[in-house]
C-alpha atoms as a PDB file:
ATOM      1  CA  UNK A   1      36.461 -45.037 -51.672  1.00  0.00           C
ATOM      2  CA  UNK A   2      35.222 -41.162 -52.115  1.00  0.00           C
ATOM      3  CA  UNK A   3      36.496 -40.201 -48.692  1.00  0.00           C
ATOM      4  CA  UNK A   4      40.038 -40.379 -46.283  1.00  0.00           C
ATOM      5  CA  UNK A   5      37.414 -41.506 -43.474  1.00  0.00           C
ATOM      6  CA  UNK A   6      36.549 -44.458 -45.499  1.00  0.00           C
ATOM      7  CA  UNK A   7      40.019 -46.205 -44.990  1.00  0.00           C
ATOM      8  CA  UNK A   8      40.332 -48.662 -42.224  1.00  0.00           C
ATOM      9  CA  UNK A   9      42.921 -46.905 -39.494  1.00  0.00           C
ATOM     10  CA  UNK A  10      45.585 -49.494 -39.606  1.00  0.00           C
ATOM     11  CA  UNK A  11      45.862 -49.444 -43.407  1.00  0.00           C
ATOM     12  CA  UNK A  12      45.982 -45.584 -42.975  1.00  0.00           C
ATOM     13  CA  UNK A  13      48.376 -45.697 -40.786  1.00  0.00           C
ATOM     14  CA  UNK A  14      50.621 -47.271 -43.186  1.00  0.00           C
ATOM     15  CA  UNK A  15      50.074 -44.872 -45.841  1.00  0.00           C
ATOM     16  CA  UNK A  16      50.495 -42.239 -43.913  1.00  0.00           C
ATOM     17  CA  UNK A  17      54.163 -43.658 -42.992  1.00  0.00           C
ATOM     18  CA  UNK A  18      54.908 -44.735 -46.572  1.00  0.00           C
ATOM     19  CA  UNK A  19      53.960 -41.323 -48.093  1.00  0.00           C
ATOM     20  CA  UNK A  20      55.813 -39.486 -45.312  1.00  0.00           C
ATOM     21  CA  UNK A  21      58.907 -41.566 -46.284  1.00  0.00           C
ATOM     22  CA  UNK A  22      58.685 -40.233 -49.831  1.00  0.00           C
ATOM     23  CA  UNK A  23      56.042 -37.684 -50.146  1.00  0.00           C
ATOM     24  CA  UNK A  24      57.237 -37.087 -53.486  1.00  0.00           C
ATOM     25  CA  UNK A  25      57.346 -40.592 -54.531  1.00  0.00           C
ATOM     26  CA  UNK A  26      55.822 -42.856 -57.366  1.00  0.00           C
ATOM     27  CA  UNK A  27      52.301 -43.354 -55.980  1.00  0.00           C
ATOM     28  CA  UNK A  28      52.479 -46.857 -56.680  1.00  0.00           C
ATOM     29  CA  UNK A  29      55.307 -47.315 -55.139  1.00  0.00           C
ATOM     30  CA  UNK A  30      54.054 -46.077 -52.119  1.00  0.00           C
ATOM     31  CA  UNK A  31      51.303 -48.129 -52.192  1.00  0.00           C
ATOM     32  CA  UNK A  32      52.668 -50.991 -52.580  1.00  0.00           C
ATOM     33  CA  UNK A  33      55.175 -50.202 -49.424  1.00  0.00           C
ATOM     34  CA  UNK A  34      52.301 -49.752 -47.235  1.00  0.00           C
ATOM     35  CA  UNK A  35      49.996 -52.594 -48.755  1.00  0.00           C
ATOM     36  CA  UNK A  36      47.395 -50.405 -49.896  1.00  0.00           C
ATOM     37  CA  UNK A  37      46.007 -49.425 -53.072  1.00  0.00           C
ATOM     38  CA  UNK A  38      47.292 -46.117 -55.022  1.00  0.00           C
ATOM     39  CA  UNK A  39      43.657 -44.814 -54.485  1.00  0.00           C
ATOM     40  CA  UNK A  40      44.034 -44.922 -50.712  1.00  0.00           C
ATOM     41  CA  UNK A  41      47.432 -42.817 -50.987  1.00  0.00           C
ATOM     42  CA  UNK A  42      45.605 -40.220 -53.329  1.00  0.00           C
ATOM     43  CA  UNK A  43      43.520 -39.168 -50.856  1.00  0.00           C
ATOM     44  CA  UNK A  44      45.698 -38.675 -48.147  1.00  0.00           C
ATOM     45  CA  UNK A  45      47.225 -36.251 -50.243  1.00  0.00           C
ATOM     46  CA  UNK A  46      46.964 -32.419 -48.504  1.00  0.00           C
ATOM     47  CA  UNK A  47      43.976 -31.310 -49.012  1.00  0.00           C
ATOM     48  CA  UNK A  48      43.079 -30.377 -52.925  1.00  0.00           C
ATOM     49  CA  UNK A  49      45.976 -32.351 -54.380  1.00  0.00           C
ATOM     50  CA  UNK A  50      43.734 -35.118 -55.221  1.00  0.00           C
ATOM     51  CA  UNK A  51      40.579 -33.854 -56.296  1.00  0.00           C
ATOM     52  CA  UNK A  52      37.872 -36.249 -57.350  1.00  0.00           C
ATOM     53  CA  UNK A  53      35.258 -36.130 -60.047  1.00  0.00           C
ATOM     54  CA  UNK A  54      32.404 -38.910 -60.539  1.00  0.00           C
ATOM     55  CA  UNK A  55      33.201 -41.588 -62.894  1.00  0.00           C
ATOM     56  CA  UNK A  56      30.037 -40.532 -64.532  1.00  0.00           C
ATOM     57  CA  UNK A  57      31.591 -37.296 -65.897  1.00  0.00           C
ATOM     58  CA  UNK A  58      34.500 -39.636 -67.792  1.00  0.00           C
ATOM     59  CA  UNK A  59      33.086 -39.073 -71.385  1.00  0.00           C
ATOM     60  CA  UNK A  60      32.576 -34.848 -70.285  1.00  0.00           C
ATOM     61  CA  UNK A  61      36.139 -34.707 -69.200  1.00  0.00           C
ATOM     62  CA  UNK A  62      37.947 -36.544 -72.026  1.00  0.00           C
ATOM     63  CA  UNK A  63      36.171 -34.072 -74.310  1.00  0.00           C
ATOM     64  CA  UNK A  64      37.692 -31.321 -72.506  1.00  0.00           C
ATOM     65  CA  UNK A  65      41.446 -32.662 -72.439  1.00  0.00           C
ATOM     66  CA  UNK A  66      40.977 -33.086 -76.619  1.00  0.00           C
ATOM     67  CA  UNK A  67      41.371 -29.670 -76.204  1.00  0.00           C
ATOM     68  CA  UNK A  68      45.432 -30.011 -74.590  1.00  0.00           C
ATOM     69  CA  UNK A  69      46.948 -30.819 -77.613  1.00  0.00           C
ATOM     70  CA  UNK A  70      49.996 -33.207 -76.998  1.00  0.00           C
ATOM     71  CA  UNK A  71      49.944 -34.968 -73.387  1.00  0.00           C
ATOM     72  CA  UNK A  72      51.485 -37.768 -72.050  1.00  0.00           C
ATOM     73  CA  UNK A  73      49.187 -40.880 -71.739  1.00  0.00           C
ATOM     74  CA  UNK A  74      50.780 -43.742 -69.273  1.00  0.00           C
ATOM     75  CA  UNK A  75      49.374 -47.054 -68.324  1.00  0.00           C
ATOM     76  CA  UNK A  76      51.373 -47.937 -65.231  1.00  0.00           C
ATOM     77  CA  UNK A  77      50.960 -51.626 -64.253  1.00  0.00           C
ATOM     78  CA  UNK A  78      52.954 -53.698 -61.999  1.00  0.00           C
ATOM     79  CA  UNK A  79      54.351 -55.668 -65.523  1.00  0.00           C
ATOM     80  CA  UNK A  80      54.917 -52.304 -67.000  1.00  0.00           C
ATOM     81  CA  UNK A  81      55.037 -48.080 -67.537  1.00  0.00           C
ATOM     82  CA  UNK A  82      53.824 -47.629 -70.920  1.00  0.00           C
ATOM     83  CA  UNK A  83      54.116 -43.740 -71.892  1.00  0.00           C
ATOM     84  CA  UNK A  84      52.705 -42.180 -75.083  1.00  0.00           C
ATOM     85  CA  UNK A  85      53.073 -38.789 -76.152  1.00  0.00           C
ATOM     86  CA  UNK A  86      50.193 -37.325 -78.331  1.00  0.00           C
ATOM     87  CA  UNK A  87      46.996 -35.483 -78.178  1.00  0.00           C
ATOM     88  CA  UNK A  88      43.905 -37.498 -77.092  1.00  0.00           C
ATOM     89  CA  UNK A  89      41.597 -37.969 -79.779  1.00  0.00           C
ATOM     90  CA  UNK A  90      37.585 -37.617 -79.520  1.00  0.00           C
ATOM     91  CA  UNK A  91      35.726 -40.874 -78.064  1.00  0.00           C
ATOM     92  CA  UNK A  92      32.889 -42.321 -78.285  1.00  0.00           C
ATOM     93  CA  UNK A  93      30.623 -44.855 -77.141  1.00  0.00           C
ATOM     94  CA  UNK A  94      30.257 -48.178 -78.777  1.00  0.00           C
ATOM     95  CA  UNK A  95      30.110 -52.341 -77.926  1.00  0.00           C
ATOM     96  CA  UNK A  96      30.620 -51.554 -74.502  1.00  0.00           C
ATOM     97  CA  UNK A  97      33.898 -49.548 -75.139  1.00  0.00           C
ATOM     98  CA  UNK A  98      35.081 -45.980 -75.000  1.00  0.00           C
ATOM     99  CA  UNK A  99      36.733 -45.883 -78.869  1.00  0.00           C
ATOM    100  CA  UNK A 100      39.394 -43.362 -79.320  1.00  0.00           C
ATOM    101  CA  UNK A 101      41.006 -43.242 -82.439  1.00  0.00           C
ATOM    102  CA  UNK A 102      42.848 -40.351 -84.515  1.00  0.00           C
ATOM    103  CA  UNK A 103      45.787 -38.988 -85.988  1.00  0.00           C
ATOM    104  CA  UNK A 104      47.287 -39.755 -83.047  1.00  0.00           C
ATOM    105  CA  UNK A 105      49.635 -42.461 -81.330  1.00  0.00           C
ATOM    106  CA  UNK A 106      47.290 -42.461 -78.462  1.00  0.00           C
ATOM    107  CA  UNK A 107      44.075 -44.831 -79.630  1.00  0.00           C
ATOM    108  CA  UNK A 108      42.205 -47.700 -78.816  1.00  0.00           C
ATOM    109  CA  UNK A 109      39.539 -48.817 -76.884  1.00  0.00           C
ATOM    110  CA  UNK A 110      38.769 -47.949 -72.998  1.00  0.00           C
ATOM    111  CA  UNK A 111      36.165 -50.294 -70.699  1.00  0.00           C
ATOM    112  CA  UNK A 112      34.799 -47.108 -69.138  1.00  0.00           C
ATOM    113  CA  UNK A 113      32.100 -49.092 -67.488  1.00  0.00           C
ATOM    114  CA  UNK A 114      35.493 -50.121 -65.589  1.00  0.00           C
ATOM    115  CA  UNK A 115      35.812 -46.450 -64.109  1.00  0.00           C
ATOM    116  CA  UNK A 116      34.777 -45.963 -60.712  1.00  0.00           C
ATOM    117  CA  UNK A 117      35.939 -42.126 -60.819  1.00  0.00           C
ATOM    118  CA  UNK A 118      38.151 -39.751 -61.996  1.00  0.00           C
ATOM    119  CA  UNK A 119      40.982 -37.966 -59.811  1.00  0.00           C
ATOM    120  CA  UNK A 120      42.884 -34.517 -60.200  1.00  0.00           C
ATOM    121  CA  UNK A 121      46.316 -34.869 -58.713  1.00  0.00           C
ATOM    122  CA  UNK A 122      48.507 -32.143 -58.510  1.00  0.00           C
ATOM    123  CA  UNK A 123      51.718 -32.357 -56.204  1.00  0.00           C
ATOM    124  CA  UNK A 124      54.861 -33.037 -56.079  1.00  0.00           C
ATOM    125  CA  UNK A 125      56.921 -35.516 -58.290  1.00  0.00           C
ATOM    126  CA  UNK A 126      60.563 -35.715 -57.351  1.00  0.00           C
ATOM    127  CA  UNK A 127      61.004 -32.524 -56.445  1.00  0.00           C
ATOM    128  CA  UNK A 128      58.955 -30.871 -59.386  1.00  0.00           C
ATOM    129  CA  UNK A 129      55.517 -30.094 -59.767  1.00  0.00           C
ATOM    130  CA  UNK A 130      53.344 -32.552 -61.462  1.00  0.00           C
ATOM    131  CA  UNK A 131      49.586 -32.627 -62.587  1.00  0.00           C
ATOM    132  CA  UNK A 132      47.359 -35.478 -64.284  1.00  0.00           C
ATOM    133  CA  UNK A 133      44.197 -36.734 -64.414  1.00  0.00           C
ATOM    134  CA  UNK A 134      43.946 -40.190 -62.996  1.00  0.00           C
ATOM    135  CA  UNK A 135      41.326 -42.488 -64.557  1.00  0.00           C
ATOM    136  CA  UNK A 136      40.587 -44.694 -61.234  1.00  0.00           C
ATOM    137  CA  UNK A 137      39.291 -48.217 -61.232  1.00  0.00           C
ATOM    138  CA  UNK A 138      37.167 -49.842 -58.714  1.00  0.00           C
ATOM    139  CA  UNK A 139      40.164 -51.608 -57.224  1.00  0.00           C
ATOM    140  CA  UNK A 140      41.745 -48.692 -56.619  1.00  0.00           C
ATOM    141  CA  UNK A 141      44.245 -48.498 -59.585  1.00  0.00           C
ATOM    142  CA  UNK A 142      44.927 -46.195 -62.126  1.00  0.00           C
ATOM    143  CA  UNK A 143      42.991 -47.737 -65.346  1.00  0.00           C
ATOM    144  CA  UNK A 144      45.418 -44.778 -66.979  1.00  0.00           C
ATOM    145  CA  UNK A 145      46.695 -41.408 -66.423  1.00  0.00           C
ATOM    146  CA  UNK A 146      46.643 -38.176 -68.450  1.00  0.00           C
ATOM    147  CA  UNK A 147      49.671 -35.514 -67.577  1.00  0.00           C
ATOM    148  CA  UNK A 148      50.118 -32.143 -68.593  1.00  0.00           C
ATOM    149  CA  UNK A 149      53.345 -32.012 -70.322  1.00  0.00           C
ATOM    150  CA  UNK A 150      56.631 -30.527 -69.987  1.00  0.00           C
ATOM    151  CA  UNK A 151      58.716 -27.934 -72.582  1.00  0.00           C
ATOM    152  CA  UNK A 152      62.251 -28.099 -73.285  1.00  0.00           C
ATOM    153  CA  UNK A 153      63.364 -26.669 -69.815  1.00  0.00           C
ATOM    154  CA  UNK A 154      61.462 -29.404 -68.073  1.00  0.00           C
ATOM    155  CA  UNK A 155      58.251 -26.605 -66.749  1.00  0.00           C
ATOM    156  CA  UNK A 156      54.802 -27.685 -67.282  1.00  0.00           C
ATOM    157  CA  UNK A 157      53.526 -26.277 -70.188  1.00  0.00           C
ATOM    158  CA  UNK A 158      51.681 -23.165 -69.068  1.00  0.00           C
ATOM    159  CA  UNK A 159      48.460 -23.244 -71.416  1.00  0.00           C
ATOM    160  CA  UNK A 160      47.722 -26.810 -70.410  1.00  0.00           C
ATOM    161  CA  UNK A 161      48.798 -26.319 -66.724  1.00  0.00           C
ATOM    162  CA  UNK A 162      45.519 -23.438 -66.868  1.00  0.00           C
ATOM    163  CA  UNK A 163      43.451 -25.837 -68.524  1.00  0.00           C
ATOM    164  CA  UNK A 164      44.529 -28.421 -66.148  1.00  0.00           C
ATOM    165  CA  UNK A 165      43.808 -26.064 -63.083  1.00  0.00           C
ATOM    166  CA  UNK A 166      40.326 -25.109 -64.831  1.00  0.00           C
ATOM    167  CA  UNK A 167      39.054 -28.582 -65.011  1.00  0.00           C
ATOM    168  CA  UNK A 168      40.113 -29.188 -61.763  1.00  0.00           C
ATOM    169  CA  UNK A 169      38.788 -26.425 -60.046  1.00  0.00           C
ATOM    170  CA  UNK A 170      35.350 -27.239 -61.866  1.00  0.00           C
ATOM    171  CA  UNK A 171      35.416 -30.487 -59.923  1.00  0.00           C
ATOM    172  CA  UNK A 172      36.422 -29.028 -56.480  1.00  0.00           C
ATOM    173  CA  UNK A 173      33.203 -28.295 -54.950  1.00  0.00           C
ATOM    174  CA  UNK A 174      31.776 -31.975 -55.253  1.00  0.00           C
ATOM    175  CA  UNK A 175      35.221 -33.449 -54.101  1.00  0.00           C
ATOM    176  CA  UNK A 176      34.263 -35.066 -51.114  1.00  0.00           C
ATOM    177  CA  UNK A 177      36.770 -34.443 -47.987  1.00  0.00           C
ATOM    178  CA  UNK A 178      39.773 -33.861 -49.847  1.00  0.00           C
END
């Protein structure tokens, strides 16, 4: 799903309730509330809080968030929320596999043939600000997220934040709808 009009009214509906209950919420949480997938609450998120990219730009934007230095990577499943701290190390392309490894914690190997498209989200998170990139799948999940870190007095950290927002913003135009 690229667009809010693609989502069948009664399962927006739902979303729309679930997200209005806790706007600020864990997305998946929400999702699972309403029954729908964490893609479908992403984008009914105001309009450029969820900004979507083409899964064919995956390898393009990695590249770019080498650049962060230290993020924090999570894998949320429904089993578990794995978080790593580090900075991303350069991919590439092999055996059917996006291969990151590096002098980092953050490393392994990424089925980016899995990635139906990449999402911006910046908006709230329990009361704070919060920014990632969101590497989607095609059913809708999170394959991982990216977030732009935090310093000692809990505000994002202000480089990153600018080359979060410069990413973004390079993304906007094509964002369909949102």
């Amino acid at each position: 799903m690229n667009a809010v009009s693609e989502i069948k009214p009664d399962r927006r509906e739902r979303a729309l309730a679930a997200l209005a209950e806790k706007p600020d919420g864990v997305v998946e949480a929400i999702a699972a509330k309403a029954d729908v997938t964490p893609a479908e609450i992403l984008e009914i998120l105001p309009k450029g809080a969820a900004v979507i990219a083409d899964k064919e730009r995956f390898a393009d934007i990695w590249a770019e968030m080498t650049t962060w230095g230290g993020v924090l990577f999570i894998v949320h499943t429904e089993d578990i929320v794995l978080e790593a701290e580090g900075s991303l190390p350069m991919g590439s392309e092999g055996h059917g596999w996006f291969n990151i490894h590096g002098d980092s914690p953050i490393g392994g190997h990424i089925k980016n043939d899995n990635c139906a498209s990449v999402t911006f989200v910046d908006r709230a998170f329990h009361g704070r600000r919060s920014c990632s990139v969101w590497f989607m799948n095609a059913k809708g999940s999170a394959m991982f997220k990216v977030f732009v870190k935090r310093d000692a007095a809990r505000e994002l950290i202000a480089e990153q934040l600018q080359k979060f927002e410069a990413l973004r913003d390079s993304y906007a135009g094509a964002s369909a709808a949102l």
